[in-house]
C-alpha atoms as a PDB file:
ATOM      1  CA  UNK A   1      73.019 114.793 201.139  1.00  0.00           C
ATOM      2  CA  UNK A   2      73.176 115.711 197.600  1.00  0.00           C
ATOM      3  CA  UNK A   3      69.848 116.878 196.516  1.00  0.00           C
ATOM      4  CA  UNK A   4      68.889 114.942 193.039  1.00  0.00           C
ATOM      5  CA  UNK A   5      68.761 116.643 189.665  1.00  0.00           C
ATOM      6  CA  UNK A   6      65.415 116.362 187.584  1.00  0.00           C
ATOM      7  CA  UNK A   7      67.347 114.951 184.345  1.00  0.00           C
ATOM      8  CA  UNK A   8      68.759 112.489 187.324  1.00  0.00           C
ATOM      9  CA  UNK A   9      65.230 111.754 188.848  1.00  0.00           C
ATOM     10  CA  UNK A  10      63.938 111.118 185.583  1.00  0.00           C
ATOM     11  CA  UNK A  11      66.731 108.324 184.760  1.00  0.00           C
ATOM     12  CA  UNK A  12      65.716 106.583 187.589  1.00  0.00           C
ATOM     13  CA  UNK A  13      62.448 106.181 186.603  1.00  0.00           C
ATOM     14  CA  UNK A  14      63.353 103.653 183.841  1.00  0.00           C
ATOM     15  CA  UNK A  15      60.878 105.481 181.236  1.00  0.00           C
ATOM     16  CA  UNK A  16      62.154 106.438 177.948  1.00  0.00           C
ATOM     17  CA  UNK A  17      60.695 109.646 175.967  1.00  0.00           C
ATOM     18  CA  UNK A  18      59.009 109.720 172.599  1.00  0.00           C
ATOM     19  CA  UNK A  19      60.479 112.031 169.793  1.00  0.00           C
ATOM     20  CA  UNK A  20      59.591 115.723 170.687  1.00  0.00           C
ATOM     21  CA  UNK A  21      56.337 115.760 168.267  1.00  0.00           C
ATOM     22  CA  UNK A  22      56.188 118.223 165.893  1.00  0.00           C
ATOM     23  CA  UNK A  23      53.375 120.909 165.512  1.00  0.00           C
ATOM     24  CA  UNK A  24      50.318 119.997 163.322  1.00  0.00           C
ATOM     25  CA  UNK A  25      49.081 123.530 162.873  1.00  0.00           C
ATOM     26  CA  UNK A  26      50.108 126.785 163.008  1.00  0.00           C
ATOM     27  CA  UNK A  27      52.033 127.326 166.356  1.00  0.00           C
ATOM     28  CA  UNK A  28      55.126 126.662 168.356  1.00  0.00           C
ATOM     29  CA  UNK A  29      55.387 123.731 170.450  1.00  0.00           C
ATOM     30  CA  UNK A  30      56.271 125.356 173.224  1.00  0.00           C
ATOM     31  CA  UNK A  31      57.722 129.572 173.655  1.00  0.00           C
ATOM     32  CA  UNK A  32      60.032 131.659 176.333  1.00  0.00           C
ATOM     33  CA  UNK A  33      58.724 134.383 177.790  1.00  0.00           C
ATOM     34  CA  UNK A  34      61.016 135.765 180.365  1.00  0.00           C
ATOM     35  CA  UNK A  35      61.499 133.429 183.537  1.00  0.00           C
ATOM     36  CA  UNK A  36      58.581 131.105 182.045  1.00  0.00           C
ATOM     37  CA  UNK A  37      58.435 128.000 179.251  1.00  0.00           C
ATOM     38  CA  UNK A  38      55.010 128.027 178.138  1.00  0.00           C
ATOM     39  CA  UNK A  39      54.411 124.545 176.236  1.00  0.00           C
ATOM     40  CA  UNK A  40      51.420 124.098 173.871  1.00  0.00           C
ATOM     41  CA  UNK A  41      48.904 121.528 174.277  1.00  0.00           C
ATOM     42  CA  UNK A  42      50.870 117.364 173.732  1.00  0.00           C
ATOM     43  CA  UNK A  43      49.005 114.404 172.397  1.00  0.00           C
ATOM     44  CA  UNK A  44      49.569 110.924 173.295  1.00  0.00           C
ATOM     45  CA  UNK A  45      52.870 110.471 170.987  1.00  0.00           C
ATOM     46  CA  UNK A  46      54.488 107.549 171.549  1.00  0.00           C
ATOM     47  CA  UNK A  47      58.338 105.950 171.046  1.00  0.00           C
ATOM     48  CA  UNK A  48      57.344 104.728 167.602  1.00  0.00           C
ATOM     49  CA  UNK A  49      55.832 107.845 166.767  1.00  0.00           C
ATOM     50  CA  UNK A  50      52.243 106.801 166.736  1.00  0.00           C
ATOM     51  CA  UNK A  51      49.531 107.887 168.416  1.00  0.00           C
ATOM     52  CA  UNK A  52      47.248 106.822 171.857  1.00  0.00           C
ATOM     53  CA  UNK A  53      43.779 106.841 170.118  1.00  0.00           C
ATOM     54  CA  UNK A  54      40.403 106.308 172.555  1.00  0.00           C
ATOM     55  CA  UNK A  55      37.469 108.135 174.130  1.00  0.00           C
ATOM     56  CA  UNK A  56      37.059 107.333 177.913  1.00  0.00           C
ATOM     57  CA  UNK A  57      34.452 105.149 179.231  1.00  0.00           C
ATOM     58  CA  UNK A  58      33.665 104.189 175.326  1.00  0.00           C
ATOM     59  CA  UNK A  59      36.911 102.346 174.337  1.00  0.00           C
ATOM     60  CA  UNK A  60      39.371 103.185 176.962  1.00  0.00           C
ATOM     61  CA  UNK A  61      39.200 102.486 180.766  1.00  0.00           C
ATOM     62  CA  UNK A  62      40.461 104.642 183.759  1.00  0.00           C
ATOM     63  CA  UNK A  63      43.867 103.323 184.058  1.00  0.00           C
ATOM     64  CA  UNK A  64      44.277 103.272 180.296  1.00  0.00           C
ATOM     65  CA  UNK A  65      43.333 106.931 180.578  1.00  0.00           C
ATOM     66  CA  UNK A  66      45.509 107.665 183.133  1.00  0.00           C
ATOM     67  CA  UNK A  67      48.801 105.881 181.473  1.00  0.00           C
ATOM     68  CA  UNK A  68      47.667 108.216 178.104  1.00  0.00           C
ATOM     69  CA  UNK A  69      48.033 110.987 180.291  1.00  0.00           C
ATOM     70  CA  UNK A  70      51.548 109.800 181.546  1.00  0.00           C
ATOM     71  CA  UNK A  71      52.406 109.577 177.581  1.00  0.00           C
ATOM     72  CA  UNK A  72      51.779 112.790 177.478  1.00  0.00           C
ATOM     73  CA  UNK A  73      53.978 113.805 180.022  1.00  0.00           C
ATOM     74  CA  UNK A  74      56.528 112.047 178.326  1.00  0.00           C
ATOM     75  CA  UNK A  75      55.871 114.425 175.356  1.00  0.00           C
ATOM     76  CA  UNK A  76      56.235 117.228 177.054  1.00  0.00           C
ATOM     77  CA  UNK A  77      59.255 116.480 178.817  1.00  0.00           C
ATOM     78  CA  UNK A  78      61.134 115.471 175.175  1.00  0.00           C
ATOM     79  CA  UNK A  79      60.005 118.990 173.788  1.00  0.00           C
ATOM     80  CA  UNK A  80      61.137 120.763 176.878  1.00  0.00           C
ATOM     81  CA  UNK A  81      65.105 118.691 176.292  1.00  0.00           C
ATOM     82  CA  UNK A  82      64.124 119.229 172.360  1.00  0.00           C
ATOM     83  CA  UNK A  83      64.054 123.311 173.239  1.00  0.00           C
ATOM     84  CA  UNK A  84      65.890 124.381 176.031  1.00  0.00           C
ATOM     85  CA  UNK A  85      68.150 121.564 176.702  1.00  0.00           C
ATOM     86  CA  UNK A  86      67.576 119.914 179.725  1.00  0.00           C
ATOM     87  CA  UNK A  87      64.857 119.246 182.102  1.00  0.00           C
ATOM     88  CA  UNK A  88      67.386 120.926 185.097  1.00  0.00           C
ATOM     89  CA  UNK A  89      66.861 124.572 183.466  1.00  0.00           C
ATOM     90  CA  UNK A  90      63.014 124.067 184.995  1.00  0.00           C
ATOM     91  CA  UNK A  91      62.601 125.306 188.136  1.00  0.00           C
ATOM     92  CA  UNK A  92      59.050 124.646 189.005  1.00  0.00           C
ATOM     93  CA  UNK A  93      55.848 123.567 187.582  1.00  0.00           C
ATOM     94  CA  UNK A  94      53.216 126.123 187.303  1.00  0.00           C
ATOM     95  CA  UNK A  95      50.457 124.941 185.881  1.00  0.00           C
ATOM     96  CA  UNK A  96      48.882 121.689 184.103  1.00  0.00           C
ATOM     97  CA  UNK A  97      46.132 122.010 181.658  1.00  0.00           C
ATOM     98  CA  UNK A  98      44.484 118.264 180.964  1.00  0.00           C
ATOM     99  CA  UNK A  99      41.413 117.764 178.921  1.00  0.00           C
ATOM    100  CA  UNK A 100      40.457 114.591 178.533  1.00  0.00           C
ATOM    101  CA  UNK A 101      38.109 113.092 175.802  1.00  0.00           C
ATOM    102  CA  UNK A 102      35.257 111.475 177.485  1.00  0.00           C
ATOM    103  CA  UNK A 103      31.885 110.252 177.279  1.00  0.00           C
ATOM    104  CA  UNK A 104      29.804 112.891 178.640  1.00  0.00           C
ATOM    105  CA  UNK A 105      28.709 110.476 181.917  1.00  0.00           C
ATOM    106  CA  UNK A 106      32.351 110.662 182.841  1.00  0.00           C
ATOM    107  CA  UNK A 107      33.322 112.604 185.925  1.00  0.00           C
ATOM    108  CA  UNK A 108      36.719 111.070 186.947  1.00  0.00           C
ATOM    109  CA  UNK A 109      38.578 113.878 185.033  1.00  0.00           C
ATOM    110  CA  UNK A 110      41.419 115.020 187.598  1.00  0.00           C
ATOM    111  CA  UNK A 111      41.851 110.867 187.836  1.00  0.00           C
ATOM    112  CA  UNK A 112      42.949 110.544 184.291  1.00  0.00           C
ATOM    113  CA  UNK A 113      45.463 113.936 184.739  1.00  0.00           C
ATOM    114  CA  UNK A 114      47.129 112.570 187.542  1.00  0.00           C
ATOM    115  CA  UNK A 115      49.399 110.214 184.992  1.00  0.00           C
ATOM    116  CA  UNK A 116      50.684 113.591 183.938  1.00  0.00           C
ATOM    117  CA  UNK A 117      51.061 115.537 187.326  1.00  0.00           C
ATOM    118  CA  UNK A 118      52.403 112.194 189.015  1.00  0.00           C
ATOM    119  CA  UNK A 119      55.675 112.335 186.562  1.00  0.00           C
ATOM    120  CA  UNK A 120      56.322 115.878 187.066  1.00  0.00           C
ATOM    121  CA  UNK A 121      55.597 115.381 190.666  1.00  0.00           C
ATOM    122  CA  UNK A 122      58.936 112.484 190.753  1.00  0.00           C
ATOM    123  CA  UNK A 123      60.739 114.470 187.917  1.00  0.00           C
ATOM    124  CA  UNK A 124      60.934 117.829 189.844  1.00  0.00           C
ATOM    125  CA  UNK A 125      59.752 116.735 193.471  1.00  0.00           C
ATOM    126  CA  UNK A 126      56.729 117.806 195.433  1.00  0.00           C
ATOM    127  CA  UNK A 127      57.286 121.179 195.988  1.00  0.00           C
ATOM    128  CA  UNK A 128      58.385 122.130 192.817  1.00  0.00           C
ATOM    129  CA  UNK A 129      56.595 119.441 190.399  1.00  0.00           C
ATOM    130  CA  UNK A 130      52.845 120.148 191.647  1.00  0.00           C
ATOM    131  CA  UNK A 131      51.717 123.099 190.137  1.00  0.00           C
ATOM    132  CA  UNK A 132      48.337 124.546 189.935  1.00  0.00           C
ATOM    133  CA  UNK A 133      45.772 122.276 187.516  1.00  0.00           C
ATOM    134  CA  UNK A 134      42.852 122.177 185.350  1.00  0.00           C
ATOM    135  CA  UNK A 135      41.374 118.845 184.452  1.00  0.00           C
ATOM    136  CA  UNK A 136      38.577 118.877 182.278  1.00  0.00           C
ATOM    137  CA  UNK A 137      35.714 117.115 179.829  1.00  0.00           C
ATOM    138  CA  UNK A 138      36.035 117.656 176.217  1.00  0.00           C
ATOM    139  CA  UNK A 139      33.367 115.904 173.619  1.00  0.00           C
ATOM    140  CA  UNK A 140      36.285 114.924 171.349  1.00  0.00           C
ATOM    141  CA  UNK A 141      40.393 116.196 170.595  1.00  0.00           C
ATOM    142  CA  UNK A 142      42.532 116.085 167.676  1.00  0.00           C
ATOM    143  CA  UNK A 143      42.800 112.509 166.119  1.00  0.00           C
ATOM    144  CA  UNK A 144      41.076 111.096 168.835  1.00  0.00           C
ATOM    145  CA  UNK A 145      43.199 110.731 171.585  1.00  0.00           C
ATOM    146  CA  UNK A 146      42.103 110.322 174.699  1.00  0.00           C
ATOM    147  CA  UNK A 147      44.040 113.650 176.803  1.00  0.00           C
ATOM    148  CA  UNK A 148      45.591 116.510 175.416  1.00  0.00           C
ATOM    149  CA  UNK A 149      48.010 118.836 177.786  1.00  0.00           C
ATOM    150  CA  UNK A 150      49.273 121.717 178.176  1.00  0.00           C
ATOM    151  CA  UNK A 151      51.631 123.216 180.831  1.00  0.00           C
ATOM    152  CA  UNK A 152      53.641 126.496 182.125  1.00  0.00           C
ATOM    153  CA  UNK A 153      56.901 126.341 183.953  1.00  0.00           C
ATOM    154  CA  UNK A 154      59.527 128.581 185.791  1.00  0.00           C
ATOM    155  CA  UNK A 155      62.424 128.540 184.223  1.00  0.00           C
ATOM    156  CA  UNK A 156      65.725 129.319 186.288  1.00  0.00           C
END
């Protein structure tokens, strides 16, 4: 059986990207060092080019969270095609970086992150999609939206 392609795993999942966002401050949105893409951290940007805005457990609920954190994803993923190409030069997620902007009582943190990790995990499969991951509490992000993301991957 022929083993599916990440660009191919992603079509099947129906979802469409935003435009690769451009950086608001002095850095590169994402940078090759050998084998590895190192991305920098990805806001909620969405199709239209606007952004997710909300603090959890103020104005924003779990699963809203959680679907912000897939948007995110999806930001990642156009800035990966945006720079390299294609989402088949990735080999392997290494590691997810999610803060999330929170009320301080909130403790669901790795909850909200799992919108991001669950896309890689379809897009690249299991093994290769889970990486290691830090989810964590943040008293406020840029604009504020509710999760912020950054990631490493293996390039082949």
């Amino acid at each position: 059986m022929e083993q599916k392609t990440p660009e191919h795993c992603f079509t099947e999942l129906g979802l469409k990207l935003p435009p690769a966002p451009s950086p608001l401050g002095v850095y590169k949105p994402c940078l090759v060092d050998g084998k590895y893409l190192y991305v920098s951290g990805h806001g909620t940007v969405q199709e239209d080019r606007s952004l997710i805005i909300g603090r959890i457990g103020e104005n924003m609920d779990m699963e809203q969270g959680k679907l912000a954190a897939r948007q995110v994803g999806l930001a990642i993923l156009s800035t990966i095609k945006a720079n390299i190409g294609s989402l088949d030069k990735i080999r392997r997620v290494i590691k997810v970086l999610g803060m999330v902007n929170c009320v301080p009582s909130f403790t669901k943190h790795p909850y909200i992150i799992n919108g991001c990790s669950e896309l890689f995990a379809k897009v690249w499969g299991e093994d290769n999609g889970i990486g290691v991951r830090s989810a964590v509490g943040m008293g406020s992000l840029p604009d504020n939206i509710p999760v912020e993301i950054e990631a490493v991957f293996e390039l082949h």
